[in-house]
Structures are given as structure tokens and as C-alpha cells.
PDB file of N, CA and C in Angstrom:
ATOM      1  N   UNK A   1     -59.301 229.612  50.575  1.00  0.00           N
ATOM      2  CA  UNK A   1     -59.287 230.054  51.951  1.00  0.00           C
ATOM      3  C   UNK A   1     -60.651 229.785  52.563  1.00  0.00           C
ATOM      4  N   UNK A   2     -60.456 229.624  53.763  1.00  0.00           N
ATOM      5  CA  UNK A   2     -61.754 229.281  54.597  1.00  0.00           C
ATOM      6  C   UNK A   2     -61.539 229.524  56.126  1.00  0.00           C
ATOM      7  N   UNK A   3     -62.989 230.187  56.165  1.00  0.00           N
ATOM      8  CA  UNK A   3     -62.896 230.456  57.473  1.00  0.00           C
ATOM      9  C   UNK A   3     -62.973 229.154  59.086  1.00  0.00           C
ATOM     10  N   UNK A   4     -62.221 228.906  59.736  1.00  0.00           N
ATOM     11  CA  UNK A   4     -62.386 227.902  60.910  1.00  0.00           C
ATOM     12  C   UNK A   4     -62.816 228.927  62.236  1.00  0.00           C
ATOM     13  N   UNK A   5     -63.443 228.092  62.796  1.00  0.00           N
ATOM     14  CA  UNK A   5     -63.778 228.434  64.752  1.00  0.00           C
ATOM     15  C   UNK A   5     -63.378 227.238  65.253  1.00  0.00           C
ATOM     16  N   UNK A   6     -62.862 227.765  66.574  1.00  0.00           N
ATOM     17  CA  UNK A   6     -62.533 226.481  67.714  1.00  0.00           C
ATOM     18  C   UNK A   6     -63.874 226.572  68.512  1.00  0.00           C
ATOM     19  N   UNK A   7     -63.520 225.609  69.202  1.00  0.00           N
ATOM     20  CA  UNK A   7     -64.556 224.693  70.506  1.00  0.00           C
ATOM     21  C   UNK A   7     -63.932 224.477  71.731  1.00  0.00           C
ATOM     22  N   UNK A   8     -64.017 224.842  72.233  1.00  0.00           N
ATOM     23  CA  UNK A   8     -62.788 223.931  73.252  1.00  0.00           C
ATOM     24  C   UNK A   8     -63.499 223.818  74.766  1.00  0.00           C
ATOM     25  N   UNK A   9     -63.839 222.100  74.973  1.00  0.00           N
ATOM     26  CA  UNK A   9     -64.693 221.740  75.805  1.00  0.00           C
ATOM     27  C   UNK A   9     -64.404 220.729  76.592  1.00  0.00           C
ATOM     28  N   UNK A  10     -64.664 220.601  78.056  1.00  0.00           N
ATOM     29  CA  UNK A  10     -64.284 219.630  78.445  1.00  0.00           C
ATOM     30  C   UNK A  10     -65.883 219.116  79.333  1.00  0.00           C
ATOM     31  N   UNK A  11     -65.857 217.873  79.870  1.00  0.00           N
ATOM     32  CA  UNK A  11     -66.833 217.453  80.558  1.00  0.00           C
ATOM     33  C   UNK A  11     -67.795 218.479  81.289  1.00  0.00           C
ATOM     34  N   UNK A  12     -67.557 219.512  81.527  1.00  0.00           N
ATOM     35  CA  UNK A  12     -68.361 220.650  82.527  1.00  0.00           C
ATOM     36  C   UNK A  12     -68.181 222.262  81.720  1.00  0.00           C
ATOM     37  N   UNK A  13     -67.003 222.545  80.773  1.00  0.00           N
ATOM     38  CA  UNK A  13     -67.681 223.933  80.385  1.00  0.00           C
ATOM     39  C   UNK A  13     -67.313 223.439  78.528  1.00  0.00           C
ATOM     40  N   UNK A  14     -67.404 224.555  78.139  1.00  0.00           N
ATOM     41  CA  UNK A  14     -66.936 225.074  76.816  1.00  0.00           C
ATOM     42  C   UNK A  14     -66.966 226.414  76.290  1.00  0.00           C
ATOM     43  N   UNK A  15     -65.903 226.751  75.679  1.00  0.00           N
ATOM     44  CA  UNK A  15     -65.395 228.107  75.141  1.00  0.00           C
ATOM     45  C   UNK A  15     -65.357 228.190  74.219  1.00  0.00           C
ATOM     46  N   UNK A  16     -65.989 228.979  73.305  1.00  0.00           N
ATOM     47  CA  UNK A  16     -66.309 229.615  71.967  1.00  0.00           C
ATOM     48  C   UNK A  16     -65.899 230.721  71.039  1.00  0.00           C
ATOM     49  N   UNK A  17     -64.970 230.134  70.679  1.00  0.00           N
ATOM     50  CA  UNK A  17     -63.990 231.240  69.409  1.00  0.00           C
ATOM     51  C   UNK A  17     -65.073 231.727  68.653  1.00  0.00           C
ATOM     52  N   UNK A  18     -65.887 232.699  69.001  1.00  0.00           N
ATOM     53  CA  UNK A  18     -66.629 233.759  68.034  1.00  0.00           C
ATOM     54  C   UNK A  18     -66.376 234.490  66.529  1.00  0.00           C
ATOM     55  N   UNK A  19     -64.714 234.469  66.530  1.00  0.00           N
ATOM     56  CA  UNK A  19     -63.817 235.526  65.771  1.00  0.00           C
ATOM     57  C   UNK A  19     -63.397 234.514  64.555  1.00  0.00           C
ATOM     58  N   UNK A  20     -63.356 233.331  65.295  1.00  0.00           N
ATOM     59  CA  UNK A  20     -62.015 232.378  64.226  1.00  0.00           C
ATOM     60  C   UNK A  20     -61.246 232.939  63.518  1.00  0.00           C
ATOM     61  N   UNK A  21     -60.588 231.850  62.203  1.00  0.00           N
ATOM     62  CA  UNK A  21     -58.986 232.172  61.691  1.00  0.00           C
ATOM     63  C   UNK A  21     -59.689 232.160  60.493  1.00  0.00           C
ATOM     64  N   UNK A  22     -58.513 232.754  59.637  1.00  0.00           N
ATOM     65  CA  UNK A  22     -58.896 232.622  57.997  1.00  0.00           C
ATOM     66  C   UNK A  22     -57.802 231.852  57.828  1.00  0.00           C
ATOM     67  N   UNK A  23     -58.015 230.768  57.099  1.00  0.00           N
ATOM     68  CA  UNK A  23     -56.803 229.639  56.461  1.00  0.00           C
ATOM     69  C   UNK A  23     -57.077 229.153  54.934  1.00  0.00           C
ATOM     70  N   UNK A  24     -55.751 228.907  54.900  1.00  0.00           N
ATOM     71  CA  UNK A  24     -55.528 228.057  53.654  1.00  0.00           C
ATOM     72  C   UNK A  24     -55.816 227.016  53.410  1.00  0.00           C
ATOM     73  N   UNK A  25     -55.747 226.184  54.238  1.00  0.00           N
ATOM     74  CA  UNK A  25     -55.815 224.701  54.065  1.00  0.00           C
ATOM     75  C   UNK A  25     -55.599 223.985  55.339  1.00  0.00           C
ATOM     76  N   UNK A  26     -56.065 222.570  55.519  1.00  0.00           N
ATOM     77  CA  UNK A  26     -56.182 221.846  56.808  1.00  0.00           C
ATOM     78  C   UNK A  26     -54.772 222.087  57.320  1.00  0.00           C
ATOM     79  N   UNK A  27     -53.303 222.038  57.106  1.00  0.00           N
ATOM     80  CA  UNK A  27     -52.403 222.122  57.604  1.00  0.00           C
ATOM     81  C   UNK A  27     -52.285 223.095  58.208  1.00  0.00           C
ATOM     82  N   UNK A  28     -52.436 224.574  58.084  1.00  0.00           N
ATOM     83  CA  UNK A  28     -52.251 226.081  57.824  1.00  0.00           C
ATOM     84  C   UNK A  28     -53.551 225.449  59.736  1.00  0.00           C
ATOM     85  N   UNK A  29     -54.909 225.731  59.384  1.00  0.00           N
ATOM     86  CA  UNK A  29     -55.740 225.234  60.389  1.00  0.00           C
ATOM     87  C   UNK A  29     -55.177 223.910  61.713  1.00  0.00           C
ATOM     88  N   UNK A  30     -55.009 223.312  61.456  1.00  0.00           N
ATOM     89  CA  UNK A  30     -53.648 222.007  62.424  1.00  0.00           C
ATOM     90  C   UNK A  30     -52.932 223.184  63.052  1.00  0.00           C
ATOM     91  N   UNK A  31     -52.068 224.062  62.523  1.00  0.00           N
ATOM     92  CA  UNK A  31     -50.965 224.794  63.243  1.00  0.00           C
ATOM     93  C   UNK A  31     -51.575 225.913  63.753  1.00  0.00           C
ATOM     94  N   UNK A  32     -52.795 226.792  63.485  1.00  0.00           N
ATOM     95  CA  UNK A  32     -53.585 227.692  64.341  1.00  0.00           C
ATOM     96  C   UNK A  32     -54.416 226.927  65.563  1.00  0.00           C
ATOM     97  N   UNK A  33     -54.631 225.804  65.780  1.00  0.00           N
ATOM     98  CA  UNK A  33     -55.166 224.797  66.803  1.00  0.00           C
ATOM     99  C   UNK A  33     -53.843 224.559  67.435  1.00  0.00           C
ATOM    100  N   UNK A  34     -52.935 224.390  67.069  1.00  0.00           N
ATOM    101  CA  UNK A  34     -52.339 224.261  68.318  1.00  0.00           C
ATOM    102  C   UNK A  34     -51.599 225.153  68.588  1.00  0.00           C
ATOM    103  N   UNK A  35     -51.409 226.353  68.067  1.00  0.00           N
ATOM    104  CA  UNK A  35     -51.652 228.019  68.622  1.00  0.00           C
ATOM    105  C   UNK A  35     -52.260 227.891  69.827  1.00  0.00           C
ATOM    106  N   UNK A  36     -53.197 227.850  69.308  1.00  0.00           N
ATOM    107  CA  UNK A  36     -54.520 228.241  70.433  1.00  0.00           C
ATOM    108  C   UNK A  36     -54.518 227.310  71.239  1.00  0.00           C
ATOM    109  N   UNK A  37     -54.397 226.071  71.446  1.00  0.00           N
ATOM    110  CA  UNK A  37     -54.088 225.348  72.324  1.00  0.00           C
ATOM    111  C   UNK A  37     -53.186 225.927  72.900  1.00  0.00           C
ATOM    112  N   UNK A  38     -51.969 226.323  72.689  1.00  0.00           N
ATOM    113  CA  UNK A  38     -50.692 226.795  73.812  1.00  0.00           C
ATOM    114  C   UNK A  38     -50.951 228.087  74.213  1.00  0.00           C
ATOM    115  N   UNK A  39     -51.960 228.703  73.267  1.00  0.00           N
ATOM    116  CA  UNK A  39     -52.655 230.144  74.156  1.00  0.00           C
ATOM    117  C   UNK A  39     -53.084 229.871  75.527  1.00  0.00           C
ATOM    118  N   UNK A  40     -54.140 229.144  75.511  1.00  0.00           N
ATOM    119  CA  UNK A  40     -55.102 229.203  76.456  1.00  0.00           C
ATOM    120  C   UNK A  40     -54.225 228.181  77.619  1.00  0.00           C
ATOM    121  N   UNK A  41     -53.659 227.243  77.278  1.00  0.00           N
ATOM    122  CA  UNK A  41     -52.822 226.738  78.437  1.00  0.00           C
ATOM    123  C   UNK A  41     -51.564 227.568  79.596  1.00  0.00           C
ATOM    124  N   UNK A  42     -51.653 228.908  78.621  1.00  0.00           N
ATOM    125  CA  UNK A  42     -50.401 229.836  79.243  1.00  0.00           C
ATOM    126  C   UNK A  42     -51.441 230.354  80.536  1.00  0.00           C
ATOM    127  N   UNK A  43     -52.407 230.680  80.462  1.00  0.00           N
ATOM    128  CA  UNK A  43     -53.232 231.164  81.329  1.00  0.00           C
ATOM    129  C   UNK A  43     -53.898 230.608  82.517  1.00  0.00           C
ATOM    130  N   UNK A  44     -53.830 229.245  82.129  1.00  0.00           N
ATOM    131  CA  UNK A  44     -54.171 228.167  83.312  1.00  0.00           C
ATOM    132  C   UNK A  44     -53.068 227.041  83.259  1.00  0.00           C
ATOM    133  N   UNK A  45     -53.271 225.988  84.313  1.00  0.00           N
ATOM    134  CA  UNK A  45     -52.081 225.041  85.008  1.00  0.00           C
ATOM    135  C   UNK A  45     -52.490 223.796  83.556  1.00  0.00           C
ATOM    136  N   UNK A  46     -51.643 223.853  83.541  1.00  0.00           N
ATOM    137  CA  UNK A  46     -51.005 222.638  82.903  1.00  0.00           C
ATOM    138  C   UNK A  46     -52.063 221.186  82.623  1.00  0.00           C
ATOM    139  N   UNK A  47     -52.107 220.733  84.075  1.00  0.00           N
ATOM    140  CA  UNK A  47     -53.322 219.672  84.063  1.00  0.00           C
ATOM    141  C   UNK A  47     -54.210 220.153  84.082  1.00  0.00           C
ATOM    142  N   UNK A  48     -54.780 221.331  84.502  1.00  0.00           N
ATOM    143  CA  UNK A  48     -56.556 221.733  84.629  1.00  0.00           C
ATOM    144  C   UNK A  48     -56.781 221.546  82.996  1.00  0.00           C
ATOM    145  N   UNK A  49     -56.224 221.400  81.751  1.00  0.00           N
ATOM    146  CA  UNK A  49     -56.215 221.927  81.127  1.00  0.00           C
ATOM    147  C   UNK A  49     -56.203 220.301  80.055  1.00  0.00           C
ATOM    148  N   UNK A  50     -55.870 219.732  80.536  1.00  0.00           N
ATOM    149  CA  UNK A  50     -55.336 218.200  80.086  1.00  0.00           C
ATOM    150  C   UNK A  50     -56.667 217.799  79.557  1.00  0.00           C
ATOM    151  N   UNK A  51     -57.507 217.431  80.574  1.00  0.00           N
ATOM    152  CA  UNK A  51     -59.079 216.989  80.021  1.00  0.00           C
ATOM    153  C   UNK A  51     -59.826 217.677  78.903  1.00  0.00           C
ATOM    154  N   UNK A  52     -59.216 218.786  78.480  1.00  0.00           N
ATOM    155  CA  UNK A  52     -59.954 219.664  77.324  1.00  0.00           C
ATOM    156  C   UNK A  52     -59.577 218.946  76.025  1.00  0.00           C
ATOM    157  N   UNK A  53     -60.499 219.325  74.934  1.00  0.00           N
ATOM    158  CA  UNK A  53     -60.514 218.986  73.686  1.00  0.00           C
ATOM    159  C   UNK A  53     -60.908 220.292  72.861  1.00  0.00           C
ATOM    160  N   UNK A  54     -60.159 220.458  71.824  1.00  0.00           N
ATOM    161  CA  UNK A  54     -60.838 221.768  70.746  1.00  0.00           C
ATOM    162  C   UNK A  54     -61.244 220.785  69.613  1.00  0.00           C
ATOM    163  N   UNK A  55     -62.221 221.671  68.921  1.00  0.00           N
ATOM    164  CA  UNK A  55     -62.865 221.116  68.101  1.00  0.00           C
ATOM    165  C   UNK A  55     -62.578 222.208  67.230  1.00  0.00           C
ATOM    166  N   UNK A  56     -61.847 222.180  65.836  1.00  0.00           N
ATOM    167  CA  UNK A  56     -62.535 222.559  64.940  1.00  0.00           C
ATOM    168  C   UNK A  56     -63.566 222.561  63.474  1.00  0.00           C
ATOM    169  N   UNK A  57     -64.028 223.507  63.501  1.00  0.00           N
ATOM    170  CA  UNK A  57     -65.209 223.730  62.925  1.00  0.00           C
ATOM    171  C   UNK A  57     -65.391 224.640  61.546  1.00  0.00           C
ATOM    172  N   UNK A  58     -65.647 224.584  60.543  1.00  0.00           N
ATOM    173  CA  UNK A  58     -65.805 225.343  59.093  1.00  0.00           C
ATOM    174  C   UNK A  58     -66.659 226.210  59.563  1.00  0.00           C
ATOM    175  N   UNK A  59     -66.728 227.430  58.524  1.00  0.00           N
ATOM    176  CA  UNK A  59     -67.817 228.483  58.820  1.00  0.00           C
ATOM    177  C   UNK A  59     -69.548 228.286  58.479  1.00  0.00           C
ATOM    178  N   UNK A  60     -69.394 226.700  58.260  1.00  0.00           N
ATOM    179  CA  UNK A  60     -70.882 225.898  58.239  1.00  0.00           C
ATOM    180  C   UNK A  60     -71.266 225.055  59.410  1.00  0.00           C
ATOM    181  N   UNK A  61     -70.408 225.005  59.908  1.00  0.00           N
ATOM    182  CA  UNK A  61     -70.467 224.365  61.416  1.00  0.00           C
ATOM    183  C   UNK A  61     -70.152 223.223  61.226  1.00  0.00           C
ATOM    184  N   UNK A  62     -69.432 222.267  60.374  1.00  0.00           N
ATOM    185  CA  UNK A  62     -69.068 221.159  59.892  1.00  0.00           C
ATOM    186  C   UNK A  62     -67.672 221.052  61.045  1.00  0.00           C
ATOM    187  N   UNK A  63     -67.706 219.966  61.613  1.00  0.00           N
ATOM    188  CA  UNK A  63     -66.343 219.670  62.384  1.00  0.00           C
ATOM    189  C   UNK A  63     -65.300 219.365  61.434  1.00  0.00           C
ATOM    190  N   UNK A  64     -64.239 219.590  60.807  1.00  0.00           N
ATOM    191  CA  UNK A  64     -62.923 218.937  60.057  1.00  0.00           C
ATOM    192  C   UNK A  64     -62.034 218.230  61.358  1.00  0.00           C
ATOM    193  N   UNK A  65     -62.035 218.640  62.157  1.00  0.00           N
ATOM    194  CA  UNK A  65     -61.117 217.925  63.191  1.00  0.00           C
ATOM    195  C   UNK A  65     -61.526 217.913  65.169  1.00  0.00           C
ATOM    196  N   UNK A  66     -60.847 217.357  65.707  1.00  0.00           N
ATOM    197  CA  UNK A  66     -61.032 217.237  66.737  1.00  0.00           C
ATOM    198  C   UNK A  66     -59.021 217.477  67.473  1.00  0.00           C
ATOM    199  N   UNK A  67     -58.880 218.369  68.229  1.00  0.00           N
ATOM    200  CA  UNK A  67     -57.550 218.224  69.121  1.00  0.00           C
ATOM    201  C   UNK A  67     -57.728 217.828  70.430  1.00  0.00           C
ATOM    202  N   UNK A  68     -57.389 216.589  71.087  1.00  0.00           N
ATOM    203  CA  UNK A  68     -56.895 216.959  72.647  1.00  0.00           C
ATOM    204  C   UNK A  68     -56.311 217.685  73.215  1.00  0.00           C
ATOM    205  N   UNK A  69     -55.929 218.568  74.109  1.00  0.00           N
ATOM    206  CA  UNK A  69     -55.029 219.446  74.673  1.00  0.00           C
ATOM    207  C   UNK A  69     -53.965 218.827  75.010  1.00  0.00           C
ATOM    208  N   UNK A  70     -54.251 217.255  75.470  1.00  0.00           N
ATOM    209  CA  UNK A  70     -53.247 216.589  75.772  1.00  0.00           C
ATOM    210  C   UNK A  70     -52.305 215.956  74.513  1.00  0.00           C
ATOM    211  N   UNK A  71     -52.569 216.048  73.655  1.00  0.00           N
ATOM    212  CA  UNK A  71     -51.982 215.626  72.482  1.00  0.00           C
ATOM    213  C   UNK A  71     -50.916 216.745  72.107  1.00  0.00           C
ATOM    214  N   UNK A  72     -51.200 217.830  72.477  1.00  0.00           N
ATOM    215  CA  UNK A  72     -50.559 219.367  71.808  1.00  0.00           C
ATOM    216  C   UNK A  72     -49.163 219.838  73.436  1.00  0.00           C
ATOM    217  N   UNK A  73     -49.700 218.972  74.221  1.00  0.00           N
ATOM    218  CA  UNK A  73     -49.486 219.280  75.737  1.00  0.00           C
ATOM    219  C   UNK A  73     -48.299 218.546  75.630  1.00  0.00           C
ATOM    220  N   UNK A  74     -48.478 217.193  74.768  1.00  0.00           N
ATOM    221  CA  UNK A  74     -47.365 216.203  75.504  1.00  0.00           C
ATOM    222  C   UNK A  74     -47.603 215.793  76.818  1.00  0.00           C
ATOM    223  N   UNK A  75     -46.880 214.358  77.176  1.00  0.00           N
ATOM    224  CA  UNK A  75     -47.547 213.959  78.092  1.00  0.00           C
ATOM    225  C   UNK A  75     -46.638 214.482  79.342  1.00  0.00           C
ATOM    226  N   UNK A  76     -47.522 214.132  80.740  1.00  0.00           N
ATOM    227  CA  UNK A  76     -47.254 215.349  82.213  1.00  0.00           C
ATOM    228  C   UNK A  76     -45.962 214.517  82.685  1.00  0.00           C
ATOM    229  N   UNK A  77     -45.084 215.130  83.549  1.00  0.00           N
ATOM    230  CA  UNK A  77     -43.536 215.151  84.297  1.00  0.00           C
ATOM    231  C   UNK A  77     -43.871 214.591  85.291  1.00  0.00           C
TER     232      UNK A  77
END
């Protein structure tokens, strides 16, 4: 088990998961990212939201991955 934090940044801000997840393994981490991706999109529009990227991060600050929002979003109607 290992602890992950998200990132989630786009050209002008970024937001900082302080708390992160406890996981099992990169898959277990993949499916809490895009949790949290469909969290934070419930709260704002759809496209404001498109240009963002999460990053996650080990509890050493090591990146294991990178998500687009738009990747988790599917593409716009």
C-alpha cells in the first residue's frame, strides 16, 4: 500500500489534494483519479474543466502518472 496525492492544474491555477488516498497498486490509484476527476467536474461546467490535468504523485513527491480531465471527460457534444 501506498500513499498517492493529486495535482490538478491547468495553465493559470492549481489545486492540491493535501489528504490523498491510500492504495494498493497503480490500478486501485488510475480508478481514485478518475474519481476525483468526476468529483471536481460535478461542481464546475464541463469545458471550464477540459484544460485541466491531475497529476499524480507518491508520498515522495515522485509523479507515477499524469490524467487529462479530458481523457476521463470524453470528448464534448
Amino acid at each position: 500500500m501506498t500513499q498517492v496525492y493529486f495535482l490538478c492544474s491547468n495553465t493559470k491555477d492549481a489545486l492540491v489534494d493535501r489528504y490523498g488516498a491510500v492504495v494498493d497498486d497503480l490500478a486501485e490509484a488510475r480508478d481514485h483519479a478518475a474519481c476525483f476527476v468526476r468529483s471536481l467536474t460535478m461542481r464546475h461546467s464541463l469545458e471550464d474543466c477540459r484544460g485541466w490535468v491531475l497529476h499524480v504523485n507518491d508520498d515522495l513527491g515522485d509523479e507515477l502518472f499524469v490524467v487529462p480531465f479530458a481523457f476521463v471527460l470524453g470528448k464534448p457534444h
